[in-house]
Protein backbone atom coordinates (compact mmCIF):
# COMPACT_ATOMS: atom_id res chain seq x y z
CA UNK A 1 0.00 0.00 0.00
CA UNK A 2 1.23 3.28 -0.60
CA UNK A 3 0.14 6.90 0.31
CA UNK A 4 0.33 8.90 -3.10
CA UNK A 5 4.14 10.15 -3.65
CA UNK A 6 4.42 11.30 -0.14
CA UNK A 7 5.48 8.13 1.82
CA UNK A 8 5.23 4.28 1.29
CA UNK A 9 3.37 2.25 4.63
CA UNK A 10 4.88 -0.63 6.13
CA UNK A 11 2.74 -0.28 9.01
CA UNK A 12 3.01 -3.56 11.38
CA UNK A 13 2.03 -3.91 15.18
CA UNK A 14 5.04 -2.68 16.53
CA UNK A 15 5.23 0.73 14.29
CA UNK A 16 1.23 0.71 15.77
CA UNK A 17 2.46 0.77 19.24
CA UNK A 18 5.12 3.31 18.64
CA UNK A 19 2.59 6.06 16.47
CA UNK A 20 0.45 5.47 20.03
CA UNK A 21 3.08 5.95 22.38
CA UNK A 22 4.10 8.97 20.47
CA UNK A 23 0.57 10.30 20.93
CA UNK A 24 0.53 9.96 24.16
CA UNK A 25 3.69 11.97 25.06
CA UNK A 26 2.47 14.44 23.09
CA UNK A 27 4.22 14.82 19.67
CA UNK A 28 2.19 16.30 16.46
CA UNK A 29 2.29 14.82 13.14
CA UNK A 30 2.35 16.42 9.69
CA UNK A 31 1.92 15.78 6.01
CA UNK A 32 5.27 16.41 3.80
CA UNK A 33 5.42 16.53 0.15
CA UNK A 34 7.89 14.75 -1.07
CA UNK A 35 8.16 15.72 -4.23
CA UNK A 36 9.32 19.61 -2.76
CA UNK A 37 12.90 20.35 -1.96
CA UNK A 38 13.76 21.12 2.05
CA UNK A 39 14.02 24.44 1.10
CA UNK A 40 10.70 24.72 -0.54
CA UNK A 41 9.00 22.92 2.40
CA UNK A 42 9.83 25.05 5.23
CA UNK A 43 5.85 25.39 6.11
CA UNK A 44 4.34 21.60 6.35
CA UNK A 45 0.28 21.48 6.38
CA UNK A 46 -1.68 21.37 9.12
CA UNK A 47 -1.31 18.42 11.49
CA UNK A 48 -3.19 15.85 10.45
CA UNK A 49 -5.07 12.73 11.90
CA UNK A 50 -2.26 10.55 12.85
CA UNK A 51 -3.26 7.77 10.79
CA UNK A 52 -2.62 10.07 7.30
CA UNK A 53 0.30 11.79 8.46
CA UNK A 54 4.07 10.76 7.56
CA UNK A 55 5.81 13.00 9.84
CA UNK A 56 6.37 13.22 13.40
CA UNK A 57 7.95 16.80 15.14
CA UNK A 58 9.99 17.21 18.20
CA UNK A 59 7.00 19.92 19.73
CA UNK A 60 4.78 17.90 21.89
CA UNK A 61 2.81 21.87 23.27
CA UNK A 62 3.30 24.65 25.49
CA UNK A 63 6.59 25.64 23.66
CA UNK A 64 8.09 22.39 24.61
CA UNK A 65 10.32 19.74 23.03
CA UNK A 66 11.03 16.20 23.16
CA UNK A 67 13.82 14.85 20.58
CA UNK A 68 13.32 13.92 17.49
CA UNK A 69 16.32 12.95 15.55
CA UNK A 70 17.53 12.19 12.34
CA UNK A 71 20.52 9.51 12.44
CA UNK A 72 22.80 9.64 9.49
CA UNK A 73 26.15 9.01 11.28
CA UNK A 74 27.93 5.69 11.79
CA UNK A 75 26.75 4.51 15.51
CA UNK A 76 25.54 1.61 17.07
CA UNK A 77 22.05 1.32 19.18
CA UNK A 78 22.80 -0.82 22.10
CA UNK A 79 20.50 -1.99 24.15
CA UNK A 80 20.49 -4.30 27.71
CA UNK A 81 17.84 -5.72 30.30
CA UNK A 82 17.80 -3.99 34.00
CA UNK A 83 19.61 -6.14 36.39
CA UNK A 84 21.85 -8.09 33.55
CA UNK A 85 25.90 -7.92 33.39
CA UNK A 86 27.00 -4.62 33.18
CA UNK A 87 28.78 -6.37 29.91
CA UNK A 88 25.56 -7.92 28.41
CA UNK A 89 25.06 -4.68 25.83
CA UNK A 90 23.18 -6.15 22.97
CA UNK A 91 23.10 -4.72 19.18
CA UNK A 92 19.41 -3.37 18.53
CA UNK A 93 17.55 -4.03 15.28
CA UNK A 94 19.24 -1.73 12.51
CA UNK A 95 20.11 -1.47 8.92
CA UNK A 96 17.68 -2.03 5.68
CA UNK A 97 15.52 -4.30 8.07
CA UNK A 98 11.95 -1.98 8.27
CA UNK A 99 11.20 -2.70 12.27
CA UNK A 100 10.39 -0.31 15.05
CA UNK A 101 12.24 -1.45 18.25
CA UNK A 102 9.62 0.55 20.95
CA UNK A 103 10.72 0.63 24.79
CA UNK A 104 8.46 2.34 27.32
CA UNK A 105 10.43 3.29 30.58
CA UNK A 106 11.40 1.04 32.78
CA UNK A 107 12.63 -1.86 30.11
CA UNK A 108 15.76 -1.36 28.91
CA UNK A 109 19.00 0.71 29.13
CA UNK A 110 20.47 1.90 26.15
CA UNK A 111 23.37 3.67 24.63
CA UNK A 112 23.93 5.28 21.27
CA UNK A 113 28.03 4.28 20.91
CA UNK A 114 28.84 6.89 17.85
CA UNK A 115 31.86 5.84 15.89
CA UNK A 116 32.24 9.76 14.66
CA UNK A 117 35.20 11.61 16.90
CA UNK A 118 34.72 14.55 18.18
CA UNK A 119 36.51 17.98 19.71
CA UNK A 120 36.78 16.91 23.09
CA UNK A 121 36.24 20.66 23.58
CA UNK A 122 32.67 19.59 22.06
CA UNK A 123 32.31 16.47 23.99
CA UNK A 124 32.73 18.89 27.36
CA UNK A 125 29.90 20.38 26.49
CA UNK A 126 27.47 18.18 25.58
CA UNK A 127 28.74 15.99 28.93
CA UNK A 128 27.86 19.13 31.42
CA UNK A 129 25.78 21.73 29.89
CA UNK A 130 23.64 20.89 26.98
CA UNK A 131 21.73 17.32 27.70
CA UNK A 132 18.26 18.68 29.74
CA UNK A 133 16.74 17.17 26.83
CA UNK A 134 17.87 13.37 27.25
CA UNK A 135 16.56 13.83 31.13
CA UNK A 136 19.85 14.30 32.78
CA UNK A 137 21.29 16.31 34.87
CA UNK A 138 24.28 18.78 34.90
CA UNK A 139 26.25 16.04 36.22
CA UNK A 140 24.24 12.33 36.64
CA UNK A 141 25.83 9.47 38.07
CA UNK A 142 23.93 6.85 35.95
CA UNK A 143 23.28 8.07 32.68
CA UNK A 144 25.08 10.63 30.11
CA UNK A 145 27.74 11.10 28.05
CA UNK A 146 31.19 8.85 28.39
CA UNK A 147 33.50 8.11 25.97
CA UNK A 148 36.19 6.45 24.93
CA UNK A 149 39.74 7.71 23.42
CA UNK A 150 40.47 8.23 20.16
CA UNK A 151 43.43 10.65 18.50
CA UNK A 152 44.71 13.41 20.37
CA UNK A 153 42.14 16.13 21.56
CA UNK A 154 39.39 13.84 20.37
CA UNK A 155 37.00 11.32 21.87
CA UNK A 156 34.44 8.93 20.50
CA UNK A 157 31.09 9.61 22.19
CA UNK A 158 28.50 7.32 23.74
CA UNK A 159 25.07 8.72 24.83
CA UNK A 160 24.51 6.67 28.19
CA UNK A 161 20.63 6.21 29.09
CA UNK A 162 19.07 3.88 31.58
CA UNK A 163 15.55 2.39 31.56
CA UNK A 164 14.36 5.77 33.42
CA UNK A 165 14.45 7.04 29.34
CA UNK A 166 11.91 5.58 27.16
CA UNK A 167 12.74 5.98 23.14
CA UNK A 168 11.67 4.60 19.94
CA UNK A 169 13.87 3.42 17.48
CA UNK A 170 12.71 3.22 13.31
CA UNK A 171 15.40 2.40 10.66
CA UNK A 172 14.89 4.08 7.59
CA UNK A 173 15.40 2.58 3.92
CA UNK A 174 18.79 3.50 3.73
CA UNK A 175 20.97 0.87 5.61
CA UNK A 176 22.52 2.47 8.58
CA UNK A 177 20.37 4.93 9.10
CA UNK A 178 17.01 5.84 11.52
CA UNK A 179 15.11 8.16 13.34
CA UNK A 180 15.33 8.06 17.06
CA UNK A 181 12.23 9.48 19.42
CA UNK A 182 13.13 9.89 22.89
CA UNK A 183 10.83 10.12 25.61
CA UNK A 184 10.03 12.19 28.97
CA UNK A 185 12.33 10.96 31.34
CA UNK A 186 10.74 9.49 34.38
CA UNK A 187 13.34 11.49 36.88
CA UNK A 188 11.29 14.48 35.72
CA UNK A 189 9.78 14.67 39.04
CA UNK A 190 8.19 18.26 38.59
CA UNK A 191 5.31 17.35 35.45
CA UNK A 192 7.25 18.68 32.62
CA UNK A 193 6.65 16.84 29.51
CA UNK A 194 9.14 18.12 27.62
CA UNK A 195 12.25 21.23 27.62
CA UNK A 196 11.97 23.97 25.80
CA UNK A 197 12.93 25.30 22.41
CA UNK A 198 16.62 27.00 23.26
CA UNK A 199 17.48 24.49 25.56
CA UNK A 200 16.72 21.81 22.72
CA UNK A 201 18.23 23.54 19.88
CA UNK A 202 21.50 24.03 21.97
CA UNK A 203 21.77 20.47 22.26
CA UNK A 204 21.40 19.77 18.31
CA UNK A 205 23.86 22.85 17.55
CA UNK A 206 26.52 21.09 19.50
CA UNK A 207 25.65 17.79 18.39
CA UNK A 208 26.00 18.82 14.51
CA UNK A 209 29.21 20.87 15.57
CA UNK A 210 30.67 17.35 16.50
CA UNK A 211 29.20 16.09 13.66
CA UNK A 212 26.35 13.48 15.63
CA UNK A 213 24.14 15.11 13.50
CA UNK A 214 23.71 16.55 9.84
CA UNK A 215 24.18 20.21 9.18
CA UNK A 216 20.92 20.40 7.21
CA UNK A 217 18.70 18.67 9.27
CA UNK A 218 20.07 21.26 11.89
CA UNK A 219 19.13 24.18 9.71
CA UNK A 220 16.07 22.57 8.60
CA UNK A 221 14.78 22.75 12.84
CA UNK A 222 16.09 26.06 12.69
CA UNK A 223 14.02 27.38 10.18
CA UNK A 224 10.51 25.05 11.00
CA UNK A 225 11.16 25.98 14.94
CA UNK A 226 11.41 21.77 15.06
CA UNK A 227 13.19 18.69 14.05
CA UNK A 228 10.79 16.46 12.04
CA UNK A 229 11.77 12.61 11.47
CA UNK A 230 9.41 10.02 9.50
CA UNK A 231 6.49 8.67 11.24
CA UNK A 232 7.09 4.92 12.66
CA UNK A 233 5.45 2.49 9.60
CA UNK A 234 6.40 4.82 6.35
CA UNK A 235 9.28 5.53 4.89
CA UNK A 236 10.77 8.28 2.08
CA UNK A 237 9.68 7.23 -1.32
CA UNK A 238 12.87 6.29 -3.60
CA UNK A 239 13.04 8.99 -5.79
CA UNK A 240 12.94 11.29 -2.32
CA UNK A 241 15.86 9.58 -1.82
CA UNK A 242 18.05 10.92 -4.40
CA UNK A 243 16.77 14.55 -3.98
């Protein structure tokens, strides 16, 4: 089945669970054209009903953000059960393979293990001043950033979240690639749902500056006021592939 030039469906229970889970913390979804260049599709339509929509963005209300991102770096998704060997990290689903790996809170921990390096100027700041939106801290004893070392003045990062972070995980077409949707944290003990705008665009400034993230999906937020990833269950068309 496919939905006119904008997106094809490969809609299964799991990318069901994860379009409802993203509902319920919030998130709005939008129709893109396709067949329009980024920088003639600056202004989506109005959000749609869910079920027609092929777009998720980062706002989930009231000004606030929860992170939406477009993975297009070399990494590795890692994932382990609460309780296991601190050792027992295990690879999640990734490449060409079309699944939806969904985790509510309280299931797994995970890290993101990027293979990029980066300034370890860079690294200092993502590590203890720009992660509110991943939940954490200034400085949190159980989750963030470590690392590991790589050429002088550089480290290889790893984003460091336990099962207090609930995310959803959908590879794209392109082998390597995804979109990762990361929940409210659960140590938000004061209702927030999500962080706001600067604080979340400080985070994906520093992350494209180390090069975590591309520069035009960067810009792109910038200029929509959001980061927008493909809803869980479609993916790009081909030919929007080699736009």
């Amino acid at each position: 089945m496919a939905y006119g030039r904008n997106s094809e469906v490969v809609m299964n229970d799991t990318a069901s669970q994860a379009v409802a889970l993203l509902r319920q913390w919030g998130h709005q979804f939008h129709l893109r054209n396709f067949a329009l260049k980024d920088e003639q599709d600056t202004c989506l339509s109005a959000v749609q009903p869910s079920a027609h929509a092929n777009t998720v963005g980062s706002s989930v209300g009231d000004g606030l953000h929860l992170p939406v991102l477009d993975i297009d770096v070399p990494f590795h998704l890692m994932v382990k059960r609460p309780g296991t060997s601190p050792t027992n990290w295990q690879p999640a689903p990734s490449g060409s393979e079309i699944t939806t790996l969904v985790q509510p809170a309280g299931q797994l921990s995970w890290q993101l293990r990027f293979e990029q390096p980066m300034d370890e100027e860079l690294f200092g700041l993502l590590r203890n001043g720009v992660s509110a939106p991943f939940g954490l801290k200034r400085y949190d004893a159980d989750d963030g950033w470590t690392y590991t070392s790589s050429l002088p003045g550089k480290v290889q990062p790893f984003l460091a979240l336990g099962h207090s972070v609930p995310f959803i995980w959908s590879p794209s077409r392109t082998p390597g690639h995804g979109h990762l949707f990361i929940g409210p944290s659960t140590k938000w003990r004061d209702g927030r749902r999500g962080v706001s705008w600067d604080d979340y665009l400080a985070l994906l400034r520093v992350m494209s500056r180390g090069g975590l993230l591309g520069e035009g999906f960067v810009r792109m937020a910038e200029q929509r006021g959001q980061t927008m990833a493909m809803k869980p269950g479609r993916i790009k068309p081909p030919e929007a592939l080699l736009s």
